[in-house]
PDB file of N, CA and C in Angstrom:
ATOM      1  N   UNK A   1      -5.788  15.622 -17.757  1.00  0.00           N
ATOM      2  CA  UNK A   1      -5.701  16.500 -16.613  1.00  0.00           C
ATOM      3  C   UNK A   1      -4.225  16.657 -16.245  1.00  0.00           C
ATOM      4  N   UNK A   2      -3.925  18.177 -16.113  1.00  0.00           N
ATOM      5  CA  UNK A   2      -2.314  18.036 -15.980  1.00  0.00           C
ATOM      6  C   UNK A   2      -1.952  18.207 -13.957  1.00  0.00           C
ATOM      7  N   UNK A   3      -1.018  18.189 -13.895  1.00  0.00           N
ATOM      8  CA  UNK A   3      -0.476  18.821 -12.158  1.00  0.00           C
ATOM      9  C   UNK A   3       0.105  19.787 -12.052  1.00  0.00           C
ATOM     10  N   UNK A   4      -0.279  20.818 -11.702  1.00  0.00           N
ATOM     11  CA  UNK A   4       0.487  22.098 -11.518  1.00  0.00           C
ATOM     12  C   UNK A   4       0.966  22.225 -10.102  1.00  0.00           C
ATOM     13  N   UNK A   5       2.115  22.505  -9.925  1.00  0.00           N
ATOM     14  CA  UNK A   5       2.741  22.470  -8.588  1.00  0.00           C
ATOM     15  C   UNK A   5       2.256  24.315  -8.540  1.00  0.00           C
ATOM     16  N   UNK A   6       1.736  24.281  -6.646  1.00  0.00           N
ATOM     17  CA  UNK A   6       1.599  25.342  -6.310  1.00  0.00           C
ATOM     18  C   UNK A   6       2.581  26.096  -5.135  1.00  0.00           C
ATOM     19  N   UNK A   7       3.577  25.227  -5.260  1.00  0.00           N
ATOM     20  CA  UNK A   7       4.722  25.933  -4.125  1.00  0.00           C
ATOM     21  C   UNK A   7       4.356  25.472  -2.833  1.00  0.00           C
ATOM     22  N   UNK A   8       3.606  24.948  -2.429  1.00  0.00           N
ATOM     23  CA  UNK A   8       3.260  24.080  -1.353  1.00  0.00           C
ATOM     24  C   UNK A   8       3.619  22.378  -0.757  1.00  0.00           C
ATOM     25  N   UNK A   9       4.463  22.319  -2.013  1.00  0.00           N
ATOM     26  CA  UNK A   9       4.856  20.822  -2.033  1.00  0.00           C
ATOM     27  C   UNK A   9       3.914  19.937  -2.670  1.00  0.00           C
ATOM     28  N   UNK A  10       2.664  20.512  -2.717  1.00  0.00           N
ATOM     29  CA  UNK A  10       1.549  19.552  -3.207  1.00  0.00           C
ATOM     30  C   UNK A  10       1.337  19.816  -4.707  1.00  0.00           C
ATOM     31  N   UNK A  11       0.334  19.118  -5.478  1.00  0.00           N
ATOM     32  CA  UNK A  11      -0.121  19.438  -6.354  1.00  0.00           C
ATOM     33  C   UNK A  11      -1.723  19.859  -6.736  1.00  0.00           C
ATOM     34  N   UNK A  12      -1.845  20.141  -7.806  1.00  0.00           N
ATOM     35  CA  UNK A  12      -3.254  21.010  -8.075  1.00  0.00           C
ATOM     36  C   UNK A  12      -3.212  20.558  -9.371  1.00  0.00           C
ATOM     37  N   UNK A  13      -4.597  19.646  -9.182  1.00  0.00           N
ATOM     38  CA  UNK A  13      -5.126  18.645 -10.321  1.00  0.00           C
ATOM     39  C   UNK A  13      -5.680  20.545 -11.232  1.00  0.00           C
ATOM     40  N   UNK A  14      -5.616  20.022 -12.387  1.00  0.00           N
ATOM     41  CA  UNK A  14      -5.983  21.142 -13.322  1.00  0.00           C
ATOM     42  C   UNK A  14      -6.077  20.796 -14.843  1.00  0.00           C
ATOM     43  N   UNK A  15      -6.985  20.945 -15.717  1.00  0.00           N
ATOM     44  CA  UNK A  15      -6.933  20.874 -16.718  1.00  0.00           C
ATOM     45  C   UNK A  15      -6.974  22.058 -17.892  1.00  0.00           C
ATOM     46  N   UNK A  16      -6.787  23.275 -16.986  1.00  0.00           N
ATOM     47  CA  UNK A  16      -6.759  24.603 -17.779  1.00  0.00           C
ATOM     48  C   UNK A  16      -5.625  24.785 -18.187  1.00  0.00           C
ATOM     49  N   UNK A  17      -5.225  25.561 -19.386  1.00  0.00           N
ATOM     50  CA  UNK A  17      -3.690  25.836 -20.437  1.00  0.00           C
ATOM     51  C   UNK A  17      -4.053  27.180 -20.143  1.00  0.00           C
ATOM     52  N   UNK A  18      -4.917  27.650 -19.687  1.00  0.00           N
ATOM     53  CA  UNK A  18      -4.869  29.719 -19.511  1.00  0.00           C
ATOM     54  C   UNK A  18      -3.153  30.175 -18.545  1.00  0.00           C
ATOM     55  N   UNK A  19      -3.014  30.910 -19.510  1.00  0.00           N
ATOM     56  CA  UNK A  19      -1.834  31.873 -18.863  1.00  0.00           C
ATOM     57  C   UNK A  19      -2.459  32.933 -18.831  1.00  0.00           C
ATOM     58  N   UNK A  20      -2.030  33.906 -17.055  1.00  0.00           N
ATOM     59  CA  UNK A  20      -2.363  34.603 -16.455  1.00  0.00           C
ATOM     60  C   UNK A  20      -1.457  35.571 -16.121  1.00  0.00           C
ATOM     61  N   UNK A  21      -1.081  36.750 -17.221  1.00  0.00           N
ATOM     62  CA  UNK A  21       0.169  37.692 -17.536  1.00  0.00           C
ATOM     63  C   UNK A  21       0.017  38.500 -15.962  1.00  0.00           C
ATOM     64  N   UNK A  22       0.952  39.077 -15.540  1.00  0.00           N
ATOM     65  CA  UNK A  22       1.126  39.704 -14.347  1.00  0.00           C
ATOM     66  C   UNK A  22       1.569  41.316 -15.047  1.00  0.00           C
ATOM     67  N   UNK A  23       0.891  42.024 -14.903  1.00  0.00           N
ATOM     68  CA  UNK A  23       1.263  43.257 -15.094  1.00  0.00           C
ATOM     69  C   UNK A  23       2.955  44.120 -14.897  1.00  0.00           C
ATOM     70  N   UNK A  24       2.955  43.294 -13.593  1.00  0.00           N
ATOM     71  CA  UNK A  24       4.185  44.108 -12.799  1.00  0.00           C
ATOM     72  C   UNK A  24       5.118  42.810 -12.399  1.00  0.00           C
ATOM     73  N   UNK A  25       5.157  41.861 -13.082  1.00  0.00           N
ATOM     74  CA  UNK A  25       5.641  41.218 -13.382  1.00  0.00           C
ATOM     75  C   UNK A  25       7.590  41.247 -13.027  1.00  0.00           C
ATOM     76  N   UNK A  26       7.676  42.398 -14.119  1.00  0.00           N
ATOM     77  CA  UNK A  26       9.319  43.152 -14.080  1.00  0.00           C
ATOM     78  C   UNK A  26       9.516  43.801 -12.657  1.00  0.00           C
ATOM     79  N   UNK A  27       8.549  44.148 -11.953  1.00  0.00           N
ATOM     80  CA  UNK A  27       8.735  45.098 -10.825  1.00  0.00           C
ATOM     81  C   UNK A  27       9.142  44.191  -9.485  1.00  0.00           C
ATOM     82  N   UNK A  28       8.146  42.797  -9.680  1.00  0.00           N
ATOM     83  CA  UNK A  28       8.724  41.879  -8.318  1.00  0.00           C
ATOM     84  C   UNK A  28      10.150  41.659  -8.014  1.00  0.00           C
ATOM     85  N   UNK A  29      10.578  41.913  -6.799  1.00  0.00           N
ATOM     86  CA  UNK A  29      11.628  41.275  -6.083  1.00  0.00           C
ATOM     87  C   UNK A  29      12.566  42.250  -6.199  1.00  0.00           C
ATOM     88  N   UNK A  30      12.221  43.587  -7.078  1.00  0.00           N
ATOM     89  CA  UNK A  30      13.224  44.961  -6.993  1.00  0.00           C
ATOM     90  C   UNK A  30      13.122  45.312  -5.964  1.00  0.00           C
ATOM     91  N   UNK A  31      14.312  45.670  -5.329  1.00  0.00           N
ATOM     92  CA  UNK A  31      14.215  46.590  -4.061  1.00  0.00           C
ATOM     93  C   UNK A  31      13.371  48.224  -4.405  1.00  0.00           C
ATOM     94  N   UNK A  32      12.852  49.125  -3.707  1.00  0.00           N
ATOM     95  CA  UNK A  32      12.526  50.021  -3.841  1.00  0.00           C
ATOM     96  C   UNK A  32      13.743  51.456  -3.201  1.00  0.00           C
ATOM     97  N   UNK A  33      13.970  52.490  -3.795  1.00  0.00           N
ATOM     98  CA  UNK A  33      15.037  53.135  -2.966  1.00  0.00           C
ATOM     99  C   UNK A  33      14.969  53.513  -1.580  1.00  0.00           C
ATOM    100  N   UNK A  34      16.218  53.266  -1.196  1.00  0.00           N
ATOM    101  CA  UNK A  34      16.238  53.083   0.072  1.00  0.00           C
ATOM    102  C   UNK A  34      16.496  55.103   0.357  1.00  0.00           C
ATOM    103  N   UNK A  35      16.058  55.320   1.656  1.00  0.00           N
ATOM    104  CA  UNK A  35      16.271  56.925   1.525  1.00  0.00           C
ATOM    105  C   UNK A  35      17.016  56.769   2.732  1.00  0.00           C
ATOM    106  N   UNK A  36      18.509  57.832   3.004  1.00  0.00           N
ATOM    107  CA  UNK A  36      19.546  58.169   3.799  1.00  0.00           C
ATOM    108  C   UNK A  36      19.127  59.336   4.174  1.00  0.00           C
ATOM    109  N   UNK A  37      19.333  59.569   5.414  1.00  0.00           N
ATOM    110  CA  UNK A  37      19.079  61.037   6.366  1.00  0.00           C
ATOM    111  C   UNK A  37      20.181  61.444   5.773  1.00  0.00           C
ATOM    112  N   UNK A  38      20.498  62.950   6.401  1.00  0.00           N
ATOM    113  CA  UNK A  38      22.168  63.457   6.690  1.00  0.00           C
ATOM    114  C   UNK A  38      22.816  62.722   7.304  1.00  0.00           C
ATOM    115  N   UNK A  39      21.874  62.199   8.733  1.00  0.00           N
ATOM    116  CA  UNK A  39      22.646  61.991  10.133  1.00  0.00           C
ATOM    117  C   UNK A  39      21.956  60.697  10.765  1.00  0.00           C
ATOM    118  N   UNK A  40      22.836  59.874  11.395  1.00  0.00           N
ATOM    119  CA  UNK A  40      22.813  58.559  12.063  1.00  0.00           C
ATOM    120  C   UNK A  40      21.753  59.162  13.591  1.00  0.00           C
ATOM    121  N   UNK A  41      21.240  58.683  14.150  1.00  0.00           N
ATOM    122  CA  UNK A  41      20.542  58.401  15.412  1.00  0.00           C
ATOM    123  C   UNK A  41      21.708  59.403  16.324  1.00  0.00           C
ATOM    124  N   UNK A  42      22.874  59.062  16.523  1.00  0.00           N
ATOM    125  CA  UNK A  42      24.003  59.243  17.162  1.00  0.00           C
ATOM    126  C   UNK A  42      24.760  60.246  16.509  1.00  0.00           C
ATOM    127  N   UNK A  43      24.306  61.070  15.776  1.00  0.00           N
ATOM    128  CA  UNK A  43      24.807  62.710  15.045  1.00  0.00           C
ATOM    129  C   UNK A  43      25.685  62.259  14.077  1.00  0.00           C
ATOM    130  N   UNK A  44      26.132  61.114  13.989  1.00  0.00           N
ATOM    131  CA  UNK A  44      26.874  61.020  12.783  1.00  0.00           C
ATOM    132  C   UNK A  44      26.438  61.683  11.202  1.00  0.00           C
ATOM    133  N   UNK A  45      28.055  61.468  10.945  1.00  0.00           N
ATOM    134  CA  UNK A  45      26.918  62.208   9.188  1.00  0.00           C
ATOM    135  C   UNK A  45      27.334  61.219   8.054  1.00  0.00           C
ATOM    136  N   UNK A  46      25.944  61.428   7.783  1.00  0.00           N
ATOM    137  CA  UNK A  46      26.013  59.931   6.862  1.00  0.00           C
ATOM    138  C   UNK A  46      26.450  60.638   5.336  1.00  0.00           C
ATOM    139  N   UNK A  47      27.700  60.188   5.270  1.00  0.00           N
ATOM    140  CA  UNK A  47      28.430  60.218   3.654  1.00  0.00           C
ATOM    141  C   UNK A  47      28.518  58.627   3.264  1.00  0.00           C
ATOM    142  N   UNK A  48      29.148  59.196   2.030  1.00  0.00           N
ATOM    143  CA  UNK A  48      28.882  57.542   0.881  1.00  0.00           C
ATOM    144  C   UNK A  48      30.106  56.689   2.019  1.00  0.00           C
ATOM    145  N   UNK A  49      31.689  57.060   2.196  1.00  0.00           N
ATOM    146  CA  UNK A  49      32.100  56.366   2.858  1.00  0.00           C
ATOM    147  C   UNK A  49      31.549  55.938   4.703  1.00  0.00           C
ATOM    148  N   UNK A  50      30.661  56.261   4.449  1.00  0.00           N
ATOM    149  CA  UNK A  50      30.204  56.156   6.008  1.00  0.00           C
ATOM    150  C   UNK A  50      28.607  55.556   6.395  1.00  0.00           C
ATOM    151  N   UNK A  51      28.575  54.995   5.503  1.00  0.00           N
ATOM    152  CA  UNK A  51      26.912  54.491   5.037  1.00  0.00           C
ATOM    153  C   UNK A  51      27.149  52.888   4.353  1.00  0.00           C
ATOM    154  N   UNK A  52      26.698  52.036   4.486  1.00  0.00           N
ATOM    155  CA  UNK A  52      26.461  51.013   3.922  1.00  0.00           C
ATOM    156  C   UNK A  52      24.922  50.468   4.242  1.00  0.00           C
ATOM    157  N   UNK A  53      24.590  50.133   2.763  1.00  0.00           N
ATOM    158  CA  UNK A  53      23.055  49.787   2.423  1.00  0.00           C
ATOM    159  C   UNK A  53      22.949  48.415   2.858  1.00  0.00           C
ATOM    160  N   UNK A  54      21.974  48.078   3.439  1.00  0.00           N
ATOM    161  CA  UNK A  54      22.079  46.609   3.346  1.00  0.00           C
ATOM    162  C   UNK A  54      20.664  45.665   2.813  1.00  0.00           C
ATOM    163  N   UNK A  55      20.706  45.709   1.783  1.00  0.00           N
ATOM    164  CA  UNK A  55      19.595  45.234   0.502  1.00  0.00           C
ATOM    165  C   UNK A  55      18.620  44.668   1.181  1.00  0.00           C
ATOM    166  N   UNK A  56      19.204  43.383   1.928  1.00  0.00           N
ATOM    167  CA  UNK A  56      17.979  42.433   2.194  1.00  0.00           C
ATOM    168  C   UNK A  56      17.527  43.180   3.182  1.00  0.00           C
ATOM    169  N   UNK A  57      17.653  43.797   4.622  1.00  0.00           N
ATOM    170  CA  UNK A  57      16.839  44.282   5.294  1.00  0.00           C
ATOM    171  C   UNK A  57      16.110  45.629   5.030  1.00  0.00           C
ATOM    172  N   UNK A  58      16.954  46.342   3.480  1.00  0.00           N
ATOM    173  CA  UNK A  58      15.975  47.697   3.098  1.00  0.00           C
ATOM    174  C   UNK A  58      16.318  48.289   4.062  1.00  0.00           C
ATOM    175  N   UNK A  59      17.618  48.332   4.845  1.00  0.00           N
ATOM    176  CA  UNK A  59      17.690  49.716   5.403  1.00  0.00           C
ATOM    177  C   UNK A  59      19.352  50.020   5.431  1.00  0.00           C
ATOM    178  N   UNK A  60      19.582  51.084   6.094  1.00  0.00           N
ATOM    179  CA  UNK A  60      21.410  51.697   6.163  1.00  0.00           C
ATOM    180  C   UNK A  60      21.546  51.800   7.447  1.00  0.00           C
ATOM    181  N   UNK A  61      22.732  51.654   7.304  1.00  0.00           N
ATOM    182  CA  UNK A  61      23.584  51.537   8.535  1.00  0.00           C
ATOM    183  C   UNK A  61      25.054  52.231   8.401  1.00  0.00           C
ATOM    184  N   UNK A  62      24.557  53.021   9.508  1.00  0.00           N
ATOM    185  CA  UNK A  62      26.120  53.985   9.572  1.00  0.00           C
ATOM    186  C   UNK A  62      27.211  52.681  10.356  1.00  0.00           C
ATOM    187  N   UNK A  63      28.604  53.410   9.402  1.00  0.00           N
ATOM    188  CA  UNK A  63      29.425  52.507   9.584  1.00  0.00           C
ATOM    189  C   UNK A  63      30.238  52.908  11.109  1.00  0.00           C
ATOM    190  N   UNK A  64      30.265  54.310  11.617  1.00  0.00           N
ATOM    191  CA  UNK A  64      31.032  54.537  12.952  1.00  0.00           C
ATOM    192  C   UNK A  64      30.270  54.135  14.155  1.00  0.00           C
ATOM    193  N   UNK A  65      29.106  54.073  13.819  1.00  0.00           N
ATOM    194  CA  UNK A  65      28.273  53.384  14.742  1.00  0.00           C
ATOM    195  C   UNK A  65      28.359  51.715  14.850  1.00  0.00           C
ATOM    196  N   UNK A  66      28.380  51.117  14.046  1.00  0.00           N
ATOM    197  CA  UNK A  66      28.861  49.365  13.442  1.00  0.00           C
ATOM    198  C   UNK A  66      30.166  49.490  14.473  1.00  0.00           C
ATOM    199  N   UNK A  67      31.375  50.405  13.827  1.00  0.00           N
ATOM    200  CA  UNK A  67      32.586  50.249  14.722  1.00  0.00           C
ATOM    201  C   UNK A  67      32.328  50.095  16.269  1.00  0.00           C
ATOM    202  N   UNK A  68      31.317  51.484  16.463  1.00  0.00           N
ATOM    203  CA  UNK A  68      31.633  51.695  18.130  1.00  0.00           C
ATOM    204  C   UNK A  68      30.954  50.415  18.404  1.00  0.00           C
ATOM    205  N   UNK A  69      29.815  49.932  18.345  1.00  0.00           N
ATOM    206  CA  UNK A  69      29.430  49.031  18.747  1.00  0.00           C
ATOM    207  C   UNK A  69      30.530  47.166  18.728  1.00  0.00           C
ATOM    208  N   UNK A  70      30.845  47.359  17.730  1.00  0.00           N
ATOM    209  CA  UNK A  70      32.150  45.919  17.752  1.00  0.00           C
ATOM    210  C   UNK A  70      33.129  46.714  18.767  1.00  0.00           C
ATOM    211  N   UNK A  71      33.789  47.706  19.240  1.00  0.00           N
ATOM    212  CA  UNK A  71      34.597  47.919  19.999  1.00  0.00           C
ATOM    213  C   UNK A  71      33.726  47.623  21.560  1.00  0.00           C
ATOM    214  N   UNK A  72      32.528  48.001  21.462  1.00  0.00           N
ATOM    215  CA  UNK A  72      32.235  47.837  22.700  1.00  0.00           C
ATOM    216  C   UNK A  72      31.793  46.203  23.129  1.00  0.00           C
ATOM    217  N   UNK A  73      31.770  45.287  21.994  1.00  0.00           N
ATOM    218  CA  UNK A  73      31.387  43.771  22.127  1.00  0.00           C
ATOM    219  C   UNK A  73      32.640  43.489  22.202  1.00  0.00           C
ATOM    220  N   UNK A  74      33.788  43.880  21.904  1.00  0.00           N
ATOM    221  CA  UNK A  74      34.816  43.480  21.841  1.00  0.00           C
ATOM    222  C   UNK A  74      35.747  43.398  23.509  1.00  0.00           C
ATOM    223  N   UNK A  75      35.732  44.831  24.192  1.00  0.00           N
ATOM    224  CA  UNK A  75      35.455  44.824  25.442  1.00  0.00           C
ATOM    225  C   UNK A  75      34.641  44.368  26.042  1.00  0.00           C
ATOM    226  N   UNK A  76      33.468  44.223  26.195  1.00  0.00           N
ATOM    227  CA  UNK A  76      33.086  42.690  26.957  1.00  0.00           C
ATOM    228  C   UNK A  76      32.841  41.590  27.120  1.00  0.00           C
ATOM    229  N   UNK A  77      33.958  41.197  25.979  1.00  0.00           N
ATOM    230  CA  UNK A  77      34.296  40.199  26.294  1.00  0.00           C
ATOM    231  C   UNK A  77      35.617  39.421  26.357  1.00  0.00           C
ATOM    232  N   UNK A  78      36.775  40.725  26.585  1.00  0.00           N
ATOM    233  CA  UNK A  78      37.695  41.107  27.082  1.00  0.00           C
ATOM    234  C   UNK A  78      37.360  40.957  28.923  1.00  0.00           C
ATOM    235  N   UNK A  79      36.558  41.455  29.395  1.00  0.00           N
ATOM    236  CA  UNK A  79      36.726  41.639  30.599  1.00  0.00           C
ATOM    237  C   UNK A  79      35.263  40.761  31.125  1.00  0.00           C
ATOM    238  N   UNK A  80      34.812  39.869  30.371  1.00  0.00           N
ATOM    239  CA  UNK A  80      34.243  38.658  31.216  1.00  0.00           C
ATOM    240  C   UNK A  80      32.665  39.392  31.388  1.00  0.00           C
TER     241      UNK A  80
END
C-alpha cells in the first residue's frame, strides 16, 4: 500500500498505480487575456505607455491615475 500526499498535509493510504491524464493540463495557471478599454474610469486614454497589466490580479491599471492618487497620499500626509 503506497501514501499519496493530497496537498492537505495528510496522507491517502492507496494502493492504485492508475494515472489520471488531465486534458487541459497545458492550459492551468495561464493567465487568460486581459482586455483594455480606450479609457480609464477618469477619461484617461489608455495607451501602451499609460497602462500597466498587473498579472496576478488579471486586471490594468492606468498609470496617471496610480500618479494622481500617490500625489494625493503624498499630501496627506504632508499635512497631517
Amino acid at each position: 500500500m503506497d501514501n499519496v500526499a493530497n496537498g492537505s498535509g495528510g496522507a491517502i493510504a492507496t494502493n492504485s498505480t492508475l494515472v489520471i491524464p488531465f486534458s487541459r493540463a497545458d492550459r492551468r495557471g495561464k493567465s487568460a487575456g486581459i482586455e483594455v478599454p480606450d479609457h480609464c474610469g477618469n477619461g484617461h486614454r489608455l495607451t501602451v505607455g499609460n497602462v500597466r497589466i498587473d498579472h496576478r490580479e488579471r486586471r490594468w491599471r492606468c498609470r496617471r491615475c496610480g500618479n494622481d492618487r500617490a500625489a494625493a497620499f503624498r499630501d496627506r500626509q504632508r499635512t497631517g
